[in-house]
Protein backbone atom coordinates (compact mmCIF):
# COMPACT_ATOMS: atom_id res chain seq x y z
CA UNK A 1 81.13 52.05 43.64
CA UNK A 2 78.96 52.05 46.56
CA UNK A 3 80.93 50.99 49.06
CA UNK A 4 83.70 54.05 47.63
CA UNK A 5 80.14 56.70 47.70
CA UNK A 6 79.60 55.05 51.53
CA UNK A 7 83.34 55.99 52.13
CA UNK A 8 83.20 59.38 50.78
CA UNK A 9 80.28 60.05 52.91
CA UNK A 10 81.62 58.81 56.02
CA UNK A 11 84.87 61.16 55.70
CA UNK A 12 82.31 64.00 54.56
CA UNK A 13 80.38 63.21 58.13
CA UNK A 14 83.52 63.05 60.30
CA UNK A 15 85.36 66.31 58.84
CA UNK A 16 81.50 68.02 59.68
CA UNK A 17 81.72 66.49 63.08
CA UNK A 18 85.20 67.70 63.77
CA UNK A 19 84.50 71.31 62.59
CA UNK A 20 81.82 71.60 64.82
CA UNK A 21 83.03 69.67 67.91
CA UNK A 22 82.69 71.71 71.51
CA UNK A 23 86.34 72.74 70.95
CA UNK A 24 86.64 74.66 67.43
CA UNK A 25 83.28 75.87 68.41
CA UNK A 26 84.61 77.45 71.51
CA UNK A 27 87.39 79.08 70.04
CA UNK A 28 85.54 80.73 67.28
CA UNK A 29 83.60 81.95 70.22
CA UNK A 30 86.02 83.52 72.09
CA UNK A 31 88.08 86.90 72.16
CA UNK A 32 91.79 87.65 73.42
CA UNK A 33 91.81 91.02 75.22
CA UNK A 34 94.89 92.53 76.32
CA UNK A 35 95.04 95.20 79.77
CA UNK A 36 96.76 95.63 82.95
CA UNK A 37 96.91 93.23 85.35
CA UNK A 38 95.47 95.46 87.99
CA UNK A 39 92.88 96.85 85.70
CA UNK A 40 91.75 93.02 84.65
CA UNK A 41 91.18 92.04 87.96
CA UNK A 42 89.93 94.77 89.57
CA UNK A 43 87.20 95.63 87.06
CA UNK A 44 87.62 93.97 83.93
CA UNK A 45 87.11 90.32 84.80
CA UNK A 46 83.65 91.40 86.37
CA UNK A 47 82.44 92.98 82.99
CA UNK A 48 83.96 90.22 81.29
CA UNK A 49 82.12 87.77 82.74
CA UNK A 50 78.72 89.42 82.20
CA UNK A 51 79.74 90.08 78.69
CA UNK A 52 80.25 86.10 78.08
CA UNK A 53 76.79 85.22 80.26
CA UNK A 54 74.68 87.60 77.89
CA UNK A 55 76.24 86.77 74.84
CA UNK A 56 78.30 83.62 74.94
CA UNK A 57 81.49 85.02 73.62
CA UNK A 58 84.43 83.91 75.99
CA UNK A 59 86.69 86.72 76.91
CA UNK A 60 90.66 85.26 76.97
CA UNK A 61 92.45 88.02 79.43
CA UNK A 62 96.35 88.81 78.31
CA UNK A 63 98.11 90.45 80.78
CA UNK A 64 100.53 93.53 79.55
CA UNK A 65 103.20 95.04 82.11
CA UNK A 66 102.62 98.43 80.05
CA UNK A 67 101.44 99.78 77.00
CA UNK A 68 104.76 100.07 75.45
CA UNK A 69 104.94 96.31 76.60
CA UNK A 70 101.77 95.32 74.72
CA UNK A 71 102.33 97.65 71.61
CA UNK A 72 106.05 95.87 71.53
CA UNK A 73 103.98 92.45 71.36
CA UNK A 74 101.44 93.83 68.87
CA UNK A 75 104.16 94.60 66.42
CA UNK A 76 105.63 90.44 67.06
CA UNK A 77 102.48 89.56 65.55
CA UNK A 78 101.74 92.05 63.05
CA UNK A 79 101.18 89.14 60.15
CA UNK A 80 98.47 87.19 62.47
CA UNK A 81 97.55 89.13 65.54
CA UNK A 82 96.52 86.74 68.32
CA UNK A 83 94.79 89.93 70.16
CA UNK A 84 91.52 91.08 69.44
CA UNK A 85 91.44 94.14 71.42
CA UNK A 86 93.76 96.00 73.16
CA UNK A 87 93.54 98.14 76.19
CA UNK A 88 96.25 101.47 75.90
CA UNK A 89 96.79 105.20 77.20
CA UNK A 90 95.12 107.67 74.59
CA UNK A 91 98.71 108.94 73.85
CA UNK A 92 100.00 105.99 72.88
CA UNK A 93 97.00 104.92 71.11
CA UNK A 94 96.89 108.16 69.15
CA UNK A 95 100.19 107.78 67.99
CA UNK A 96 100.18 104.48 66.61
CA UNK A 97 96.35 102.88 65.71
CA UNK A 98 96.95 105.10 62.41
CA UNK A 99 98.79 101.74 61.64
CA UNK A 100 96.17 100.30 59.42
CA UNK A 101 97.62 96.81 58.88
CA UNK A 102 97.67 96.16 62.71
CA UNK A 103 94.71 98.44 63.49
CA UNK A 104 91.01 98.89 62.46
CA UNK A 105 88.95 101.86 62.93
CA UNK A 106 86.10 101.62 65.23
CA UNK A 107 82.98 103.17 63.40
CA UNK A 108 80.15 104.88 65.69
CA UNK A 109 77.73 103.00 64.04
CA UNK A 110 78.85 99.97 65.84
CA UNK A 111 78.30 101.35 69.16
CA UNK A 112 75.27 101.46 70.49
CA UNK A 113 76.45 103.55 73.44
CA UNK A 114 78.27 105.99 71.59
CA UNK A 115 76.05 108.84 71.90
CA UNK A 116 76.54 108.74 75.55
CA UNK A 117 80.03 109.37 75.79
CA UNK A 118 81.80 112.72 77.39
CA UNK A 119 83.71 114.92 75.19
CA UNK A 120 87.08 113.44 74.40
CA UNK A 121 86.21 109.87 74.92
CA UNK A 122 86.28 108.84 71.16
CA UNK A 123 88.77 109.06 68.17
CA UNK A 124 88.44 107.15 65.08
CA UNK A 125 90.86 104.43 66.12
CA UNK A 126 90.40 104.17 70.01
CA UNK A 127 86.96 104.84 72.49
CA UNK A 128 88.36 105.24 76.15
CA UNK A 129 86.65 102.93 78.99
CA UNK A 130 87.15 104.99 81.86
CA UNK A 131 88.89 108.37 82.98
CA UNK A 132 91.00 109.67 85.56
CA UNK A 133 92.94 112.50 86.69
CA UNK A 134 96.88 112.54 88.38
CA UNK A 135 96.26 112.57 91.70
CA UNK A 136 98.04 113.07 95.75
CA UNK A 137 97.65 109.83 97.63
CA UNK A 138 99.01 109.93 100.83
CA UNK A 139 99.44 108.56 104.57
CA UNK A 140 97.76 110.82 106.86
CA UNK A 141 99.68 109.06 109.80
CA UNK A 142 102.71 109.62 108.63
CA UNK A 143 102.49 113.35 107.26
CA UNK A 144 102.66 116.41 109.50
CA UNK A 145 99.65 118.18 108.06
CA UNK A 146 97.09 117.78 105.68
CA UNK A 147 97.70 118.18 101.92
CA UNK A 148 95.39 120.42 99.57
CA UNK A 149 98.33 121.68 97.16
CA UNK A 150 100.41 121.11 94.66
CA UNK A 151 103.00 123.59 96.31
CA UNK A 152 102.64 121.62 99.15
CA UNK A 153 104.81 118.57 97.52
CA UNK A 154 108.01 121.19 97.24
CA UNK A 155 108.16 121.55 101.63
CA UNK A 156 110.92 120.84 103.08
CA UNK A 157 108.64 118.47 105.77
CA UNK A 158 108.82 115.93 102.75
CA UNK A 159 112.06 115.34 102.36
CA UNK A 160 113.02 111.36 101.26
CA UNK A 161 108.89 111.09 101.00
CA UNK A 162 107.54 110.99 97.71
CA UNK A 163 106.82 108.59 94.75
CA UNK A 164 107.00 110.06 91.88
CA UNK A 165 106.08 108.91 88.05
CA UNK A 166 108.81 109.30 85.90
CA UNK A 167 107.83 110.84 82.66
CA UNK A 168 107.60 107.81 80.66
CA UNK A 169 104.70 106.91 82.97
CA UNK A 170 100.92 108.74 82.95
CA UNK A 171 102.07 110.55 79.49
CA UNK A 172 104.74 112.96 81.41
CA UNK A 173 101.82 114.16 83.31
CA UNK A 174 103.80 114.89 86.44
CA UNK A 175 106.10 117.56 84.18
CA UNK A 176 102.87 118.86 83.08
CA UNK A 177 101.42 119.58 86.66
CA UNK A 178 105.43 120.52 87.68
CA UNK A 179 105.34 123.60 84.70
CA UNK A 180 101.79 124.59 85.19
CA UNK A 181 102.20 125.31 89.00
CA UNK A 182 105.93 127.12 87.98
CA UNK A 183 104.47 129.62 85.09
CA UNK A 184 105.38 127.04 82.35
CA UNK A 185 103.13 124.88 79.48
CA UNK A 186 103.64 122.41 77.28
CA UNK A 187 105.26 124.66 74.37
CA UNK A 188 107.47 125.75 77.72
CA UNK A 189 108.27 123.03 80.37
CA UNK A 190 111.92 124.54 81.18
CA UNK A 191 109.77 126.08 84.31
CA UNK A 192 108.70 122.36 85.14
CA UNK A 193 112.22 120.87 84.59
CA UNK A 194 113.61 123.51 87.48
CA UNK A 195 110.56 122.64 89.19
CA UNK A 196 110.99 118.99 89.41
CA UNK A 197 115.24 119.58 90.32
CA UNK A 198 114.03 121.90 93.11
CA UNK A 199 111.58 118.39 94.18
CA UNK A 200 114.68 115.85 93.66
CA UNK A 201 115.47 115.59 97.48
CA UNK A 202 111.65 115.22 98.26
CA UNK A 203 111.06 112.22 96.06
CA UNK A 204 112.22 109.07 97.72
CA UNK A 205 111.71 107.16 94.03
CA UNK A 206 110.28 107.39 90.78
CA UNK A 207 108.24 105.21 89.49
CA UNK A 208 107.07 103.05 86.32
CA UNK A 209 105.15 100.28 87.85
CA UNK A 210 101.81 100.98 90.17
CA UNK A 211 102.74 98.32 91.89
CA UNK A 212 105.89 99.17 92.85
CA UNK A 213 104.82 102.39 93.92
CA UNK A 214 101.84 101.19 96.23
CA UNK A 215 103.82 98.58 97.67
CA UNK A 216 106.28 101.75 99.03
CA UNK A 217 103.30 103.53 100.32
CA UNK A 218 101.97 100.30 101.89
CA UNK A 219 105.29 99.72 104.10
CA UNK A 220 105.91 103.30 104.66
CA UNK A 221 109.06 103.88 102.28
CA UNK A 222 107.47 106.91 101.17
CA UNK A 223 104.32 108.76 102.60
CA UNK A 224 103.18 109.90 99.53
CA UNK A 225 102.44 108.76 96.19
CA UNK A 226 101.33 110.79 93.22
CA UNK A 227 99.10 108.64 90.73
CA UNK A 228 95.40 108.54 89.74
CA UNK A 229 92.81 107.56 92.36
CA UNK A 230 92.23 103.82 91.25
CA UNK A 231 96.08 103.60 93.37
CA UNK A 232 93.87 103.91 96.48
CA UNK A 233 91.63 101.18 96.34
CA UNK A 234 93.70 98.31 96.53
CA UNK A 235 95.97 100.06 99.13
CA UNK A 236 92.46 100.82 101.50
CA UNK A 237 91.02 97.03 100.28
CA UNK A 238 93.80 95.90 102.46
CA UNK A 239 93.47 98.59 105.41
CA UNK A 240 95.83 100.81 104.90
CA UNK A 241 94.65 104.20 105.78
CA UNK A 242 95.22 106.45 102.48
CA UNK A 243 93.70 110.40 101.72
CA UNK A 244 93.28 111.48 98.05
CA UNK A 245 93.24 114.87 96.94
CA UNK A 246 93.04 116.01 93.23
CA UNK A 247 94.48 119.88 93.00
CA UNK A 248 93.94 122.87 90.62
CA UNK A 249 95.27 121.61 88.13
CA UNK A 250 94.30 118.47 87.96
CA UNK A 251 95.22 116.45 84.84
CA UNK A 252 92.51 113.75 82.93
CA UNK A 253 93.85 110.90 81.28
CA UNK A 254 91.77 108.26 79.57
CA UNK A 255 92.76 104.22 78.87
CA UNK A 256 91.15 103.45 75.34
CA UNK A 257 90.07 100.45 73.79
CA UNK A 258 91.98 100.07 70.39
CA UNK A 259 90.11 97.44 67.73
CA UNK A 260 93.28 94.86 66.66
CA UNK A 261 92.85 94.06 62.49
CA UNK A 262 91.86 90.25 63.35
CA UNK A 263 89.29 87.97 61.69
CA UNK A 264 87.25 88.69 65.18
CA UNK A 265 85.87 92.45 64.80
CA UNK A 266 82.62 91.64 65.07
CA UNK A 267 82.70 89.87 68.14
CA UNK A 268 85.28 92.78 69.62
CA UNK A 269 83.05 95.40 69.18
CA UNK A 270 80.45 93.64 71.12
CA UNK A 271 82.75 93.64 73.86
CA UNK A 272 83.60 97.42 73.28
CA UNK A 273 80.24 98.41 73.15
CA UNK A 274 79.27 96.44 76.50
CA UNK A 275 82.31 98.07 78.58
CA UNK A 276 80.82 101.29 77.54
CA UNK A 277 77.45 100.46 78.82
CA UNK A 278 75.85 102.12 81.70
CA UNK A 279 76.07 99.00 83.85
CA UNK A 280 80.13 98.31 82.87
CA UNK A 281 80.43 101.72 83.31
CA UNK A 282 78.88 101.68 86.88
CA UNK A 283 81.13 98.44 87.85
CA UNK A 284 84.42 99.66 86.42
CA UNK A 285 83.66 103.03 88.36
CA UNK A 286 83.05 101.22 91.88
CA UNK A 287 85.78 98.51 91.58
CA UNK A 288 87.98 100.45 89.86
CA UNK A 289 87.97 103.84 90.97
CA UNK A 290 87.70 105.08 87.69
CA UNK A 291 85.37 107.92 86.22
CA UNK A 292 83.25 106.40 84.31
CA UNK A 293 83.04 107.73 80.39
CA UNK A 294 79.13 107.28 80.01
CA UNK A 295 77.57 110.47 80.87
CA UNK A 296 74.48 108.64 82.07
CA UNK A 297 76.87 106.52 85.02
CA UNK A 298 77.44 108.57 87.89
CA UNK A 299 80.89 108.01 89.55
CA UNK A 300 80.85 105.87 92.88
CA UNK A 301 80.19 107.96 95.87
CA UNK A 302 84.10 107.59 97.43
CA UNK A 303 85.14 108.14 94.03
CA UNK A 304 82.99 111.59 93.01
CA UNK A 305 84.43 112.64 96.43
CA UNK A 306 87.99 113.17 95.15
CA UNK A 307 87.21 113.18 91.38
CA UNK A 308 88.68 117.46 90.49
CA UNK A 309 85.87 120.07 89.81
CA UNK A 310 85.52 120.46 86.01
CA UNK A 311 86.63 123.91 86.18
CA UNK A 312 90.25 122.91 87.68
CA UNK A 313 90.62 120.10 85.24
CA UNK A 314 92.89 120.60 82.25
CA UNK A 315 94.06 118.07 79.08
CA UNK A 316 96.83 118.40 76.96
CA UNK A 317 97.33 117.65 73.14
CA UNK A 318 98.53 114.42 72.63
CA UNK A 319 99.92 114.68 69.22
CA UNK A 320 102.58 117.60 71.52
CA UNK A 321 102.99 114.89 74.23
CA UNK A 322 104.00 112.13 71.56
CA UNK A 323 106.32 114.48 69.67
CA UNK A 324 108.38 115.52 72.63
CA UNK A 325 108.35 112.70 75.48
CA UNK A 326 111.12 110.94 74.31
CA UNK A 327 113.06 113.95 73.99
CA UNK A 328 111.88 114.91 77.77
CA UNK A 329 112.61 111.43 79.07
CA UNK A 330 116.29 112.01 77.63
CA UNK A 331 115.99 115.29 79.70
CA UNK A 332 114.70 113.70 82.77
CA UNK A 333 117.03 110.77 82.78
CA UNK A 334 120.22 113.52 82.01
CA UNK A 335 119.24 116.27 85.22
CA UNK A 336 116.75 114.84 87.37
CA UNK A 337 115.86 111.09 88.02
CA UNK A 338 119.95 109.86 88.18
């Protein structure tokens, strides 16, 4: 009898041991968080690092080519999400976090920072992390003079010059700018349809990968590239000499932070909250190029320089954008981008 007690107690001792060995420990402290590549390394990895140094949680980066792409991988995994958060455009995320088997809502109590955000940057489901507006990068040595307009795009001086973002890419945002400029809306974008036909022999590609795009502008396929400011800073990180203008009108976009229905919400909205902080905010806003969403965080100096003036900012309903972008990108793909 004793030696079957001394037994018992010695498998008692080792299943303890196991469930707390280094290993099961560390993965119960850790959270998957899924972004861009571009946005990881350039401002994420930074934040997530200080996150894990003041708290101890481990943040496990998981790289998405797109949100579509990441959404797409979400849905694989509906039954047992491996990703705790997940980094998406505010279109997207307003169309699908209503999902409440794959999504949780994110509650204001939880965030210490919350009060501190601009207008816009919360919804139930999603809080964004940073902002930015569609901007004109461009090659000052290889344009004939300097660009301030929208207008200025439609010249016949950039013929075979532009990259463009299809409409699938920045929430048809280039459409928008195309039938605001041309007397059009979003309850009327034939005006930004003709628009964009009358551009077709200016743009040398369009686009669905930043990468692709800067890579172009880099080697001097095309001298300009339209795309938010963060485009820029990798592109002048490796001395290429780039110019950034943001127009009348100037569309704002945010990326939002959606809150994935896994065992680990606790431990995600730590990391939520902390990105939102005035010191994330800060970092994200100098490495990034991204306006920062805390009210309190001033944007970096190069940054506020080409950040639009309030006043010539606009924002469009996103529930509009999510009913009719397919049926634009069946437009687009029909009369303009083959």
């Amino acid at each position: 009898m004793k030696k079957q007690l001394n037994a018992s107690l010695m498998i008692s001792l080792a299943a303890a041991l196991f469930s707390a060995s280094p290993m099961t420990q560390a993965a119960s402290q850790e959270i998957a968080v899924m972004a861009w590549g571009t946005t990881w390394e350039q401002g994420l990895q930074v934040v997530a690092d200080k996150f894990e140094k003041q708290t101890g949680i481990h943040v496990v980066p998981v790289t998405q080519s797109g949100s579509a792409d990441g959404y797409a991988r979400l849905q694989s995994m509906q039954d047992a999400p491996k990703i705790d958060i997940w980094f998406s455009t505010s279109s997207l995320a307003a169309r699908v976090t209503p999902d409440k088997k794959l999504f949780a809502p994110i509650p204001d109590a939880a965030l210490s920072n919350v009060s501190a955000l601009i207008p816009g940057a919360k919804a139930p489901t999603w809080v964004a992390a940073y902002y930015y507006p569609l901007s004109i990068i461009y090659r000052p040595t290889l344009v004939t003079h300097p660009i301030t307009a929208w207008a200025d795009l439609w010249k016949p001086e950039f013929k075979d010059s532009l990259a463009v973002p299809d409409v699938q890419t920045y929430q048809a945002r280039m459409l928008m700018v195309s039938a605001l400029t041309h007397g059009g809306s979003i309850d009327n974008v034939d005006p930004g349809f003709t628009a964009l036909k009358q551009l077709r022999p200016n743009i040398a590609m369009f686009y669905g990968s930043d990468s692709d795009s800067r890579r172009a502008l880099a080697q001097g396929e095309v001298s300009v590239l339209i795309g938010p400011p963060s485009q820029a800073k990798p592109l002048s990180d490796a001395g290429v000499d780039v110019t950034v203008v943001s127009p009348k009108p100037a569309p704002v976009m945010f990326d939002v932070m959606t809150l994935v229905n896994t065992p680990k919400q606790a431990m995600a909205l730590k990391f939520i909250d902390f990105v939102l902080s005035a010191e994330s905010q800060s970092t994200i806003s100098t490495l990034y190029n991204m306006g920062p969403v805390n009210h309190n965080v001033k944007a970096a100096p190069e940054l506020a320089a080409v950040l639009p003036k309030e006043s010539d900012q606009v924002s469009f309903d996103e529930a509009k954008i999510n009913d009719h972008v397919a049926q634009w990108n069946e437009r687009f793909n029909a009369e303009i981008s083959r």
